[in-house]
Protein backbone atom coordinates (compact mmCIF):
# COMPACT_ATOMS: atom_id res chain seq x y z
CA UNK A 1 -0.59 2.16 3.71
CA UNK A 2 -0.48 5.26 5.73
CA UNK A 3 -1.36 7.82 3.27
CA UNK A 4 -4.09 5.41 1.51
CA UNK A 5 -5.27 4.98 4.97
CA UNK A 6 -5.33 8.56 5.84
CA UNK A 7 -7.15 9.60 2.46
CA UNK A 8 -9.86 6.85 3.33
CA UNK A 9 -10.49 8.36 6.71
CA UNK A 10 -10.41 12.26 4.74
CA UNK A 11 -13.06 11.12 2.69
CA UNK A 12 -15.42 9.64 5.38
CA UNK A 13 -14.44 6.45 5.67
CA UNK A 14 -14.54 4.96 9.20
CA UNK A 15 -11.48 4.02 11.13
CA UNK A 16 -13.12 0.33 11.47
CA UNK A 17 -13.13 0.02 8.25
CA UNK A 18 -9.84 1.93 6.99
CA UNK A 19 -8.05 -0.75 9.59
CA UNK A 20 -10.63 -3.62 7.98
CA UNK A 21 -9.24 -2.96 4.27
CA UNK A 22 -5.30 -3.19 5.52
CA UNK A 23 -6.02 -6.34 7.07
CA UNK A 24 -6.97 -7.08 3.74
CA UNK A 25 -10.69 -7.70 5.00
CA UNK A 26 -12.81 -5.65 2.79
CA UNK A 27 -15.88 -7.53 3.09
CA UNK A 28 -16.12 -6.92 6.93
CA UNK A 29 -16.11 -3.28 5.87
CA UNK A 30 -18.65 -0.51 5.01
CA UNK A 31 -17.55 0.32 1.40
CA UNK A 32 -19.42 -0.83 -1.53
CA UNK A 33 -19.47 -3.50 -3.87
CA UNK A 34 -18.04 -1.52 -6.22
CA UNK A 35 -15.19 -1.24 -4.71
CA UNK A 36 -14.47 -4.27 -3.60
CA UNK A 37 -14.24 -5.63 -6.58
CA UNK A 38 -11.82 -2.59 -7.57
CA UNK A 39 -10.04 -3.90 -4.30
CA UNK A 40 -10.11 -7.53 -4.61
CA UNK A 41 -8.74 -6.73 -8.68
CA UNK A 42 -6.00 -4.42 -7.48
CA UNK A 43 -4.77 -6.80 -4.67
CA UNK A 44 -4.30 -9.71 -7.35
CA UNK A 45 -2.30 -7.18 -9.62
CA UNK A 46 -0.20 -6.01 -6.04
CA UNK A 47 0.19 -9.53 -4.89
CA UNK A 48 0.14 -11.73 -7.97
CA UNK A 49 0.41 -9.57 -10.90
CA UNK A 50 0.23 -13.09 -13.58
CA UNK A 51 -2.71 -14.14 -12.34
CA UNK A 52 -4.65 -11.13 -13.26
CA UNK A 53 -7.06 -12.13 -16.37
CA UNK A 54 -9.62 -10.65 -18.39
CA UNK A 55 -12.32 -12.22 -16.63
CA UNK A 56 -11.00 -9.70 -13.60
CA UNK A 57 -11.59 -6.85 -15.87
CA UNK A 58 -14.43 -7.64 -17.12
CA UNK A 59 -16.08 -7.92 -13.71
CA UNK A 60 -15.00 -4.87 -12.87
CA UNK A 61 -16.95 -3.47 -16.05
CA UNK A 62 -20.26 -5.06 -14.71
CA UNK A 63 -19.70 -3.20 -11.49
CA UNK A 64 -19.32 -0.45 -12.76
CA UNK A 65 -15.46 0.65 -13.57
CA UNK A 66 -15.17 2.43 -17.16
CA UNK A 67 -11.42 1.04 -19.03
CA UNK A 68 -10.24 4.58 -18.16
CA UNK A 69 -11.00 4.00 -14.23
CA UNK A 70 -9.39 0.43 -14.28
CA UNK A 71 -6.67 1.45 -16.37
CA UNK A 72 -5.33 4.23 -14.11
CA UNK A 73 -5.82 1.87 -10.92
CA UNK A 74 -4.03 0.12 -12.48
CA UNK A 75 -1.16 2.10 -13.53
CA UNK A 76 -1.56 3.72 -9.53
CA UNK A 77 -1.23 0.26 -8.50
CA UNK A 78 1.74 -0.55 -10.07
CA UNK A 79 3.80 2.61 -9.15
CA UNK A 80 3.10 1.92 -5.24
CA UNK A 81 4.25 -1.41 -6.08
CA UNK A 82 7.58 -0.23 -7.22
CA UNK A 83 7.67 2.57 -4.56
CA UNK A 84 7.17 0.12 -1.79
CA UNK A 85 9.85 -2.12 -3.13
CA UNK A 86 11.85 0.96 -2.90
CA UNK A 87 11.28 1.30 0.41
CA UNK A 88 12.14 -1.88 1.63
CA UNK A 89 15.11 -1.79 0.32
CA UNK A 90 16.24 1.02 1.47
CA UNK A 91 14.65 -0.08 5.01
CA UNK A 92 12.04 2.86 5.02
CA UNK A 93 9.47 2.65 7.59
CA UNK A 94 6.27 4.05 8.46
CA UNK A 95 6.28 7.66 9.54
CA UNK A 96 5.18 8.15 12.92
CA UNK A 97 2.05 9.80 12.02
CA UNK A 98 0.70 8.47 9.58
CA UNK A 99 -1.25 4.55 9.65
CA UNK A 100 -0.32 1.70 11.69
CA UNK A 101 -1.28 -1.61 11.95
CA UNK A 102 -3.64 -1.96 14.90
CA UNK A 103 -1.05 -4.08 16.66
CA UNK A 104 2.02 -1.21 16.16
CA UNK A 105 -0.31 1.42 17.34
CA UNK A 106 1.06 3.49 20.63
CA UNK A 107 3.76 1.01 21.06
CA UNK A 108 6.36 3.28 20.06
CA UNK A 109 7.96 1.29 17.56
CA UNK A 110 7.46 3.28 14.43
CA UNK A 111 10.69 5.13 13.39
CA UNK A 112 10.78 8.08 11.26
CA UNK A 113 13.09 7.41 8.32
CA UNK A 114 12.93 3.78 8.79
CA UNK A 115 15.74 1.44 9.98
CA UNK A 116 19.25 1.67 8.12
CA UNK A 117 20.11 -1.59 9.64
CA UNK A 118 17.47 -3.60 7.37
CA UNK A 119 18.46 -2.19 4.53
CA UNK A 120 20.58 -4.22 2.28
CA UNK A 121 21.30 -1.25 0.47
CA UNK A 122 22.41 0.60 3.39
CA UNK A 123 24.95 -2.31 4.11
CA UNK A 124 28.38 -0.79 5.60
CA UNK A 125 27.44 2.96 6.04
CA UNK A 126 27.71 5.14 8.82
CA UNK A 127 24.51 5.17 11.31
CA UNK A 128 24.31 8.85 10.51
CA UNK A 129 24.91 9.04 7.03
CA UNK A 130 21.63 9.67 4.81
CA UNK A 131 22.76 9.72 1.44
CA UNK A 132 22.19 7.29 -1.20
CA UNK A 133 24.71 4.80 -1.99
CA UNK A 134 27.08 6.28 -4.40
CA UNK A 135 27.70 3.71 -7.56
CA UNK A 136 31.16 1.87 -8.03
């Protein structure tokens, strides 16, 4: 979320509603109908990718998304879906300045580089070794 987060607040967007859309509360936010549909349509494909339908695409046609527009957030969505999978499972964290969630904030408990010790892939390896796990 951090680098969405921080391109939302580049672009204008108020830090009420930058922490309003991670909460996953677009409607208490200042951004337009628009896109909230394009959010509401791109956290079913994040969150429940089979329950996206072509009713969902075509109401993001009447507000106002061309194919090309709802095909590349889609195809955006999708790799940030597989790079946060990554992530976890590598126990990546967020970096300590980028976005937090409200209740993280100034509580120091952000590390950069994330947490080998969630990892599953990390399972077994030194605390100071940063390589990748070699294959068997």
């Amino acid at each position: 979320m951090g680098a969405h987060a921080r391109n939302l607040q580049l672009q204008g967007q108020d830090q009420k509603d930058v922490d309003a859309i991670a909460r996953g509360e677009a409607t208490a936010s200042q951004v337009s109908e628009k896109e909230r549909a394009l959010l509401d349509y791109v956290k079913v494909l994040t969150l429940e990718p089979a329950k996206v339908t072509d009713a969902q695409v075509d109401g993001l046609r009447k507000a106002g998304w061309t194919d090309e527009q709802v095909f590349e957030a889609s195809y955006i969505t999708s790799l940030f879906a597989f790079f946060n999978r990554m992530a976890d499972a590598y126990g990546l964290d967020y970096p300590p300045n980028g976005w937090l969630p409200e209740d993280r904030r100034n509580a120091g408990t952000s590390t950069e580089g994330g947490d080998p010790a969630r990892s599953p892939l990390r399972k077994g390896k030194a605390a100071g070794d940063k390589g990748m796990p070699k294959p068997e």
